[in-house]
PDB file of N, CA and C in Angstrom:
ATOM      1  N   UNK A   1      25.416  -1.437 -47.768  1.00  0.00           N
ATOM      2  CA  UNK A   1      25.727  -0.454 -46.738  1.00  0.00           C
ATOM      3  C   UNK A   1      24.505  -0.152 -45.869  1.00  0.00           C
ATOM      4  N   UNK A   2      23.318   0.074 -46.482  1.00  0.00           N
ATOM      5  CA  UNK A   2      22.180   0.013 -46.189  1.00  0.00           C
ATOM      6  C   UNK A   2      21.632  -0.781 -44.700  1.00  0.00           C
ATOM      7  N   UNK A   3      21.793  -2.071 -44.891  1.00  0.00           N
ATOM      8  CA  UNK A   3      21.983  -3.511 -43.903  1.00  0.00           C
ATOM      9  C   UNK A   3      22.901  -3.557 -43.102  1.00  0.00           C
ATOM     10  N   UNK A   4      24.165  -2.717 -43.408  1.00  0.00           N
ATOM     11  CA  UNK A   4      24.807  -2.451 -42.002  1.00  0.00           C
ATOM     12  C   UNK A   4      24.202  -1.387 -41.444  1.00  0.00           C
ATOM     13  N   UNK A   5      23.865  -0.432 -41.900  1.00  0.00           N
ATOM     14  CA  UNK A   5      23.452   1.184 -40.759  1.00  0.00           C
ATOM     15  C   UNK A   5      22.363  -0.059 -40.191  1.00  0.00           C
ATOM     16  N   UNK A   6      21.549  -0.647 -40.250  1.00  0.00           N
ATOM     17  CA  UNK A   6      20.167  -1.070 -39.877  1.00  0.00           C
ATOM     18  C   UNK A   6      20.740  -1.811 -38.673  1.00  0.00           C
ATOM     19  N   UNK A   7      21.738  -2.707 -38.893  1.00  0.00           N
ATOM     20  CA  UNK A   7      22.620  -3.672 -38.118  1.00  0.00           C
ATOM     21  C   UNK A   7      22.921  -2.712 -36.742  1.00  0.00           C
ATOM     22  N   UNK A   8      23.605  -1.642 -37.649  1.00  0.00           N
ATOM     23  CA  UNK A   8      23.889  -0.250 -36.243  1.00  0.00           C
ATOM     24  C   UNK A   8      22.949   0.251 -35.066  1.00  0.00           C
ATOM     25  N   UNK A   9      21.721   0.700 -36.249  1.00  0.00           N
ATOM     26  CA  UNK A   9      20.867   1.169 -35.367  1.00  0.00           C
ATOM     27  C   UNK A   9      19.878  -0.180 -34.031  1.00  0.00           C
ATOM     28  N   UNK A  10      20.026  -1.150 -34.826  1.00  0.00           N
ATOM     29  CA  UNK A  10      19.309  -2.458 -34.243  1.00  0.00           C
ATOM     30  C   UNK A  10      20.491  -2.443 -32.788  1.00  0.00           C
ATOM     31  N   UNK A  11      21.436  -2.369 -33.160  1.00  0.00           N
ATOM     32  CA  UNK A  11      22.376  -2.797 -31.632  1.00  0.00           C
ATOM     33  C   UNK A  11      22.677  -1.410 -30.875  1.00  0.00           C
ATOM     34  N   UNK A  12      22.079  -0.143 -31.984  1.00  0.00           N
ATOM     35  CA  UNK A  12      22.346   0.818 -30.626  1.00  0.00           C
ATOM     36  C   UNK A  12      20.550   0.934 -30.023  1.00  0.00           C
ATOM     37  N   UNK A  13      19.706   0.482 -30.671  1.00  0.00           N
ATOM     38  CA  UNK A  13      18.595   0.411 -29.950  1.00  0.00           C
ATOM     39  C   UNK A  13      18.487  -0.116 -28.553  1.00  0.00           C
ATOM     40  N   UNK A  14      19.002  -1.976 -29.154  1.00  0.00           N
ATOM     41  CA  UNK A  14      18.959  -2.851 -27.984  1.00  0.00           C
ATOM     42  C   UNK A  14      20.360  -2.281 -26.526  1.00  0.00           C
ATOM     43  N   UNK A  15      21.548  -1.717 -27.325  1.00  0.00           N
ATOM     44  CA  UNK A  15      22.312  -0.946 -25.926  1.00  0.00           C
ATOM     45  C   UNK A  15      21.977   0.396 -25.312  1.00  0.00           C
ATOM     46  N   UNK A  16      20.675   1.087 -25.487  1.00  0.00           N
ATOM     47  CA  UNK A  16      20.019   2.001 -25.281  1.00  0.00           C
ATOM     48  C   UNK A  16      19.184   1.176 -24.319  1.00  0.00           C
ATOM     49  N   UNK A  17      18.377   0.046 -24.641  1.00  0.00           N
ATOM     50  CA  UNK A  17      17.187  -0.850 -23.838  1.00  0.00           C
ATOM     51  C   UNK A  17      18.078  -1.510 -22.810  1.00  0.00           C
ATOM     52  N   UNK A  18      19.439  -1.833 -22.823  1.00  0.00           N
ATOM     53  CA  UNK A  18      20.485  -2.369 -22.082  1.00  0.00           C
ATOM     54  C   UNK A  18      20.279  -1.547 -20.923  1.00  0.00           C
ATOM     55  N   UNK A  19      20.963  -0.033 -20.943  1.00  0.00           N
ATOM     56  CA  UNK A  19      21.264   0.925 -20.260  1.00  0.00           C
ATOM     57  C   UNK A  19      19.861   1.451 -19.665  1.00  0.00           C
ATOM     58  N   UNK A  20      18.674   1.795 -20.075  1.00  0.00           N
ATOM     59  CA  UNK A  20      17.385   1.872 -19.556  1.00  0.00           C
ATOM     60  C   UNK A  20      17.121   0.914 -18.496  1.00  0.00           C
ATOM     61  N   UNK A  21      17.417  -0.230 -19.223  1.00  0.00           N
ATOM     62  CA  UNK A  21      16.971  -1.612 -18.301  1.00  0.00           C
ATOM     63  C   UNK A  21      18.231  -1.593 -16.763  1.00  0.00           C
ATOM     64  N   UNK A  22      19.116  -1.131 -16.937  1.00  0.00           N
ATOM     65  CA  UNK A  22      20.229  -1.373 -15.686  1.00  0.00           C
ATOM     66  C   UNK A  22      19.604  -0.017 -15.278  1.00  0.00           C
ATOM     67  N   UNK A  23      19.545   1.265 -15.453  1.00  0.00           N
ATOM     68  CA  UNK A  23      19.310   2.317 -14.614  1.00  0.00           C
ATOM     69  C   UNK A  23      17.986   2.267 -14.070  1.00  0.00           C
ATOM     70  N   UNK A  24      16.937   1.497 -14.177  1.00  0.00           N
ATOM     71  CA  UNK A  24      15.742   1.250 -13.775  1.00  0.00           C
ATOM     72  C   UNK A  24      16.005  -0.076 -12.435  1.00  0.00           C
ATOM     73  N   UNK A  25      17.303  -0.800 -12.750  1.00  0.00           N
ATOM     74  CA  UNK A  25      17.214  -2.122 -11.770  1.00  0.00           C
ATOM     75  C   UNK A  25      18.242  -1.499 -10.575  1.00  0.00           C
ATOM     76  N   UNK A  26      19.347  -0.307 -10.895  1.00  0.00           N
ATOM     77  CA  UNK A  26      19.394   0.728 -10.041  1.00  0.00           C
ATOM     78  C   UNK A  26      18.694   0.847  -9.160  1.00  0.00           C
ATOM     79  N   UNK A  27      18.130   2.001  -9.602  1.00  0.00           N
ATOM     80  CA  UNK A  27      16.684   2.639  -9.091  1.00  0.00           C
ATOM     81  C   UNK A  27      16.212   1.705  -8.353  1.00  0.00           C
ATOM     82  N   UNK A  28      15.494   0.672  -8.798  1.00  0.00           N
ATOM     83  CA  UNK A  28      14.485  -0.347  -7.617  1.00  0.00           C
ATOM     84  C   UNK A  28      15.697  -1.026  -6.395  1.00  0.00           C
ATOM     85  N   UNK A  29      16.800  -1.503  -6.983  1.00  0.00           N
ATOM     86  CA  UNK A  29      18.015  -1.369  -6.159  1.00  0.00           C
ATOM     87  C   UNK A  29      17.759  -0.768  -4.689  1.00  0.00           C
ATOM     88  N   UNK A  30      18.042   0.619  -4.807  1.00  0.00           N
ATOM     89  CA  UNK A  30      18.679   1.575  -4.215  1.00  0.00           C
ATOM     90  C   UNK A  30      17.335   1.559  -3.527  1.00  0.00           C
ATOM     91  N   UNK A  31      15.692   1.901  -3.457  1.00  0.00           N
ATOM     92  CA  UNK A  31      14.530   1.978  -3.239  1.00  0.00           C
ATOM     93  C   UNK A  31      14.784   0.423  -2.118  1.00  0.00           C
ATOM     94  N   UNK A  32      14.768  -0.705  -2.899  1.00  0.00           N
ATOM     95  CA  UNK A  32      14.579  -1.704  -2.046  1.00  0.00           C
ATOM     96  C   UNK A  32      15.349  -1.617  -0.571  1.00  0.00           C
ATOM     97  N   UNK A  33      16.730  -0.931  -1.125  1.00  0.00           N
ATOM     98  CA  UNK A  33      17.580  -1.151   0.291  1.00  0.00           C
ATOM     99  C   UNK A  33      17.136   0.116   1.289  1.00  0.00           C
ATOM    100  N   UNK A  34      16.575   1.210   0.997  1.00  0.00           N
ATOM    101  CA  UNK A  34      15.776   2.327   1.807  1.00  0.00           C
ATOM    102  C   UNK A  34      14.614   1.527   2.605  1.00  0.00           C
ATOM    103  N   UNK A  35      14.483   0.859   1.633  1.00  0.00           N
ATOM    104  CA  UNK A  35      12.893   0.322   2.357  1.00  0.00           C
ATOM    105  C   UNK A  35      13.414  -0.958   3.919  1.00  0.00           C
ATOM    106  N   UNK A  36      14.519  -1.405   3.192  1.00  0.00           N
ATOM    107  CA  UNK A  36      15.333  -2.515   4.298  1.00  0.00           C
ATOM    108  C   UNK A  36      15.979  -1.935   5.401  1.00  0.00           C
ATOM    109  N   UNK A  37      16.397  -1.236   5.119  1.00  0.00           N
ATOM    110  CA  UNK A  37      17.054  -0.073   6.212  1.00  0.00           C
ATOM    111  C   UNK A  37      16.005   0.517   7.056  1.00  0.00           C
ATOM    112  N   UNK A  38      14.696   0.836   6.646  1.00  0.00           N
ATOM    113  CA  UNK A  38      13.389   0.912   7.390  1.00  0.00           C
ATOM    114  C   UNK A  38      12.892  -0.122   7.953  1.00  0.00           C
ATOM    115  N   UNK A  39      12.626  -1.040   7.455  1.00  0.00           N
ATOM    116  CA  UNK A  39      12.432  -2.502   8.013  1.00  0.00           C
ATOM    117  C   UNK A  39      12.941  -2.622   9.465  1.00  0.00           C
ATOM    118  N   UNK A  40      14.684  -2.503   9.037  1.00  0.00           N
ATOM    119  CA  UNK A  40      15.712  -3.070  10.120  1.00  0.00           C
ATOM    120  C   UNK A  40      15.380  -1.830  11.173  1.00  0.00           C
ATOM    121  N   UNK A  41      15.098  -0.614  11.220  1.00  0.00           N
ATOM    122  CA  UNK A  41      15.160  -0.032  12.269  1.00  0.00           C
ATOM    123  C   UNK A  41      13.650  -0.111  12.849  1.00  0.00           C
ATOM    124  N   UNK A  42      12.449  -0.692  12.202  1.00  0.00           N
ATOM    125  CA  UNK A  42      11.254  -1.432  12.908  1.00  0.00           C
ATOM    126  C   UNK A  42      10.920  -2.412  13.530  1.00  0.00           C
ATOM    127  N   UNK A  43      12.254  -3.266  13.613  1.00  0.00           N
ATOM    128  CA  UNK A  43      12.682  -4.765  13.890  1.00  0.00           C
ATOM    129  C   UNK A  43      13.231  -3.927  14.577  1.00  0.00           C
ATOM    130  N   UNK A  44      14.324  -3.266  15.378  1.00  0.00           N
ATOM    131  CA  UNK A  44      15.352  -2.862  15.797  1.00  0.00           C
ATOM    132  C   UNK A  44      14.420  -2.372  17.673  1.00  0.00           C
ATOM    133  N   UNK A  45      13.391  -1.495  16.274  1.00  0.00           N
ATOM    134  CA  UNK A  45      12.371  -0.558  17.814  1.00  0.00           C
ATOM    135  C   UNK A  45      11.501  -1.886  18.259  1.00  0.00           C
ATOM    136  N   UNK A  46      10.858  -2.617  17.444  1.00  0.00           N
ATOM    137  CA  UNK A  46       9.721  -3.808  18.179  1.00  0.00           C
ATOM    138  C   UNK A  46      10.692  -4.547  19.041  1.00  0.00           C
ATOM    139  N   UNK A  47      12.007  -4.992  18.633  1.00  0.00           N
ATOM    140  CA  UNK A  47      12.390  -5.809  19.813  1.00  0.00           C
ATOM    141  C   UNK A  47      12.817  -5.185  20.734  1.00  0.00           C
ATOM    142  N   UNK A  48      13.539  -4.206  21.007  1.00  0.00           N
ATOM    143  CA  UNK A  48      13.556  -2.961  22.231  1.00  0.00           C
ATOM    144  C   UNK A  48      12.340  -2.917  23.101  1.00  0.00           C
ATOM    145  N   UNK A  49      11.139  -2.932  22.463  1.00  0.00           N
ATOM    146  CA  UNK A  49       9.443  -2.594  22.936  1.00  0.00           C
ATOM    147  C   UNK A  49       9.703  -4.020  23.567  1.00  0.00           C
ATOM    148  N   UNK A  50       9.343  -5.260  23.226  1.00  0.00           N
ATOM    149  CA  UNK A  50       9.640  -6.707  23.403  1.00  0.00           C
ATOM    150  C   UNK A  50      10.418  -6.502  24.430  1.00  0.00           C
ATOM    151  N   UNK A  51      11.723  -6.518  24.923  1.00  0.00           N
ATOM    152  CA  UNK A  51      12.112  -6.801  25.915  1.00  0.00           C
ATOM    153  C   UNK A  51      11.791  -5.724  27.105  1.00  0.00           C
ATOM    154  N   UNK A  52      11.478  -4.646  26.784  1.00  0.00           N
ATOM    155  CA  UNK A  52      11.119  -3.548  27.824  1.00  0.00           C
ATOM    156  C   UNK A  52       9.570  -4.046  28.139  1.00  0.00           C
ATOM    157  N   UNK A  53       8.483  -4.789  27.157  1.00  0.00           N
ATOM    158  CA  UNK A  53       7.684  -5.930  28.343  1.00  0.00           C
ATOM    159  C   UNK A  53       7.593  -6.894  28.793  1.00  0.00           C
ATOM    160  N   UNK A  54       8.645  -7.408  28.217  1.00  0.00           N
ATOM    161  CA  UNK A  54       9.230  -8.869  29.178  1.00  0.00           C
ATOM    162  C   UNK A  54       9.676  -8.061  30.381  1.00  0.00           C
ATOM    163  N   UNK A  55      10.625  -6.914  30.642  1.00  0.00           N
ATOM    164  CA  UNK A  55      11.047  -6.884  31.798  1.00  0.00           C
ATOM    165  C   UNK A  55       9.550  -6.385  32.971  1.00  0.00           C
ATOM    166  N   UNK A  56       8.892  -5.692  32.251  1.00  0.00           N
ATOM    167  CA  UNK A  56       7.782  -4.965  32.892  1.00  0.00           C
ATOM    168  C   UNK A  56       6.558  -5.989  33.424  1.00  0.00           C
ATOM    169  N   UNK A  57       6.667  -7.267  32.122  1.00  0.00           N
ATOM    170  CA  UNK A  57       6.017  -8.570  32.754  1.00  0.00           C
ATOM    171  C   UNK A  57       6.662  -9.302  33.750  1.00  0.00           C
ATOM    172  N   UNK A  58       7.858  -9.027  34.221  1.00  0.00           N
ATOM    173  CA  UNK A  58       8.647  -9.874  35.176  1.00  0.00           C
ATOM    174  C   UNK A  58       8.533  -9.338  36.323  1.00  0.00           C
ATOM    175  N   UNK A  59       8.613  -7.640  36.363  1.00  0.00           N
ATOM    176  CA  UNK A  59       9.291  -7.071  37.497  1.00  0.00           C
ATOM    177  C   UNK A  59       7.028  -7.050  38.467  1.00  0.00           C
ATOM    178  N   UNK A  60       6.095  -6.881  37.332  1.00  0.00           N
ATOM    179  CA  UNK A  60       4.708  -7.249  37.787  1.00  0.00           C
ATOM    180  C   UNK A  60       4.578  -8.325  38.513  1.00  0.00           C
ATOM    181  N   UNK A  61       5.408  -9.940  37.654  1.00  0.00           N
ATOM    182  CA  UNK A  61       5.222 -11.065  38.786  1.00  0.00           C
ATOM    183  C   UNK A  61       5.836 -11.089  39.936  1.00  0.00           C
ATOM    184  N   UNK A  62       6.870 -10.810  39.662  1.00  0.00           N
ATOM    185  CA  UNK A  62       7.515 -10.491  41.124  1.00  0.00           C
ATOM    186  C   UNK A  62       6.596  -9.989  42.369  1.00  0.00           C
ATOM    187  N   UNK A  63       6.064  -8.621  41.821  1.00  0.00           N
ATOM    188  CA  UNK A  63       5.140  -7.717  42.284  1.00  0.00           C
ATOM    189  C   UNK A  63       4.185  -8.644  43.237  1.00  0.00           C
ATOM    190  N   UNK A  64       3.568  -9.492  41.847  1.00  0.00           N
ATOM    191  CA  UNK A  64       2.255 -10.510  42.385  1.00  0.00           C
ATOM    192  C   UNK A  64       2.830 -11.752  43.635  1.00  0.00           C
ATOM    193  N   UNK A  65       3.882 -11.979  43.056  1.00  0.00           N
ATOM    194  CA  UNK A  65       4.725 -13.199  43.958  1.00  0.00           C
ATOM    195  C   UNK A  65       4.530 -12.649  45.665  1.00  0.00           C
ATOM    196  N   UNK A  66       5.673 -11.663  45.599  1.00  0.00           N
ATOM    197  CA  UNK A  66       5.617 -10.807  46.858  1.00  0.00           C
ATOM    198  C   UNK A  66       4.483 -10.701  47.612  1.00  0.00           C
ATOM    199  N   UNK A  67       3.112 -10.128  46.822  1.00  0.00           N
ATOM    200  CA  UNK A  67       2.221  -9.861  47.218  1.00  0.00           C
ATOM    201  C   UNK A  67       1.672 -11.045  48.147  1.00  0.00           C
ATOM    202  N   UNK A  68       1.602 -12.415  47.248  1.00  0.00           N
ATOM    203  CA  UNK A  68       0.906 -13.517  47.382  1.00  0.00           C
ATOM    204  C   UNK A  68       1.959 -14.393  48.522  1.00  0.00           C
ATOM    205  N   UNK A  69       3.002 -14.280  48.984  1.00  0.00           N
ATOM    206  CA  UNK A  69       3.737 -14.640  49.793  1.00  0.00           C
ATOM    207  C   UNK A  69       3.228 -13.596  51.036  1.00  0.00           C
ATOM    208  N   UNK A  70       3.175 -12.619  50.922  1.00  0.00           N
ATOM    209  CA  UNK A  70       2.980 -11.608  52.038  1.00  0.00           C
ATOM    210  C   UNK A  70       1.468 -12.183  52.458  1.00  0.00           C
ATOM    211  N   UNK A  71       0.761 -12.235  51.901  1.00  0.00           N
ATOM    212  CA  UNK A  71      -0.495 -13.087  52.008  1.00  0.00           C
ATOM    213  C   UNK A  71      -0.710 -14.247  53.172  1.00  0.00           C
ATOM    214  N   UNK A  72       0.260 -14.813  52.348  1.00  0.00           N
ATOM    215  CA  UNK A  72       0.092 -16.236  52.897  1.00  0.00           C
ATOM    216  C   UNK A  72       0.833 -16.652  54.450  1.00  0.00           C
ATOM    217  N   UNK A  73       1.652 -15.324  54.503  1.00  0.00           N
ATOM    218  CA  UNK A  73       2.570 -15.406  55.655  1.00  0.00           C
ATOM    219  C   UNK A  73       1.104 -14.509  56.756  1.00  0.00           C
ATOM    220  N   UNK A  74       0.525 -13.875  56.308  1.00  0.00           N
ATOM    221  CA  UNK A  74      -0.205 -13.277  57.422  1.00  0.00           C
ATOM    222  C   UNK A  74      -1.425 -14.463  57.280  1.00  0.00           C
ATOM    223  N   UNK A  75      -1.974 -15.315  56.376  1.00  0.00           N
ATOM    224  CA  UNK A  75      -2.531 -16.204  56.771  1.00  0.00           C
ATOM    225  C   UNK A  75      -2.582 -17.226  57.770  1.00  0.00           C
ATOM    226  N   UNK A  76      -1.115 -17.747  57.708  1.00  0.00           N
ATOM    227  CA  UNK A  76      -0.243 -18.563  58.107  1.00  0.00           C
ATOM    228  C   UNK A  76      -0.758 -18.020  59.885  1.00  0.00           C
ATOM    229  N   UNK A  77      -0.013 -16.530  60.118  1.00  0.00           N
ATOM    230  CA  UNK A  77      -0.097 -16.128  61.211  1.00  0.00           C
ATOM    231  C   UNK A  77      -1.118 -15.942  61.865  1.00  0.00           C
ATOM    232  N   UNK A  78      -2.363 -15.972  61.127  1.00  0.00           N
ATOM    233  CA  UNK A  78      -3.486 -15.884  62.063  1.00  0.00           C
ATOM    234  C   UNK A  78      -4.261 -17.573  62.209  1.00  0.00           C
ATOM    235  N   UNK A  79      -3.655 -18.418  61.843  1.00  0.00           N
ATOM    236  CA  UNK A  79      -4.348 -19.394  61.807  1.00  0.00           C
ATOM    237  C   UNK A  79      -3.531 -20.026  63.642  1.00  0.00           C
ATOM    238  N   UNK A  80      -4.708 -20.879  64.199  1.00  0.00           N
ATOM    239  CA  UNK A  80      -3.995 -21.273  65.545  1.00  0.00           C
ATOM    240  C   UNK A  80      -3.397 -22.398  65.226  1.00  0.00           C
ATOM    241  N   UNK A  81      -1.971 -22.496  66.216  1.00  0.00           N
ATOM    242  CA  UNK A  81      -0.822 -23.780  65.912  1.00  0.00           C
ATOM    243  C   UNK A  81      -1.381 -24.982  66.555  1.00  0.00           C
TER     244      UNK A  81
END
């Protein structure tokens, strides 16, 4: 009888270390996906930032284009035909 209680306590040990071990892989679980959900909304803001200076690098060349056409047209005009 002895060798069974031992048998008992041996398998309610290891389903005690069972249940420890799943509420701990929970836990890091639930932690990992907080941390992903942070991630995704830092990915979310950098590419927002990213295309708001692509547009700000575009709408500058333009800027420079214009400029350098306006240039070249009053060059153009002062040179004799």
């Amino acid at each position: 009888m002895t060798k069974e209680i031992d048998k008992f306590e041996i398998l309610e040990e290891k389903i005690t270390q069972l249940v420890d071990a799943y509420a701990s892989l929970t836990n890091e679980k639930a932690s990992l996906g907080e941390k992903l959900a942070q991630k995704e909304l830092e990915i979310q803001g950098l590419t927002e930032k990213v295309a708001r200076l692509s547009k700000e690098r575009e709408t500058a060349r333009e800027k420079v284009e214009g400029l350098l056409n306006r240039l070249d047209i009053l060059i153009s005009a002062d040179r004799p035909h």
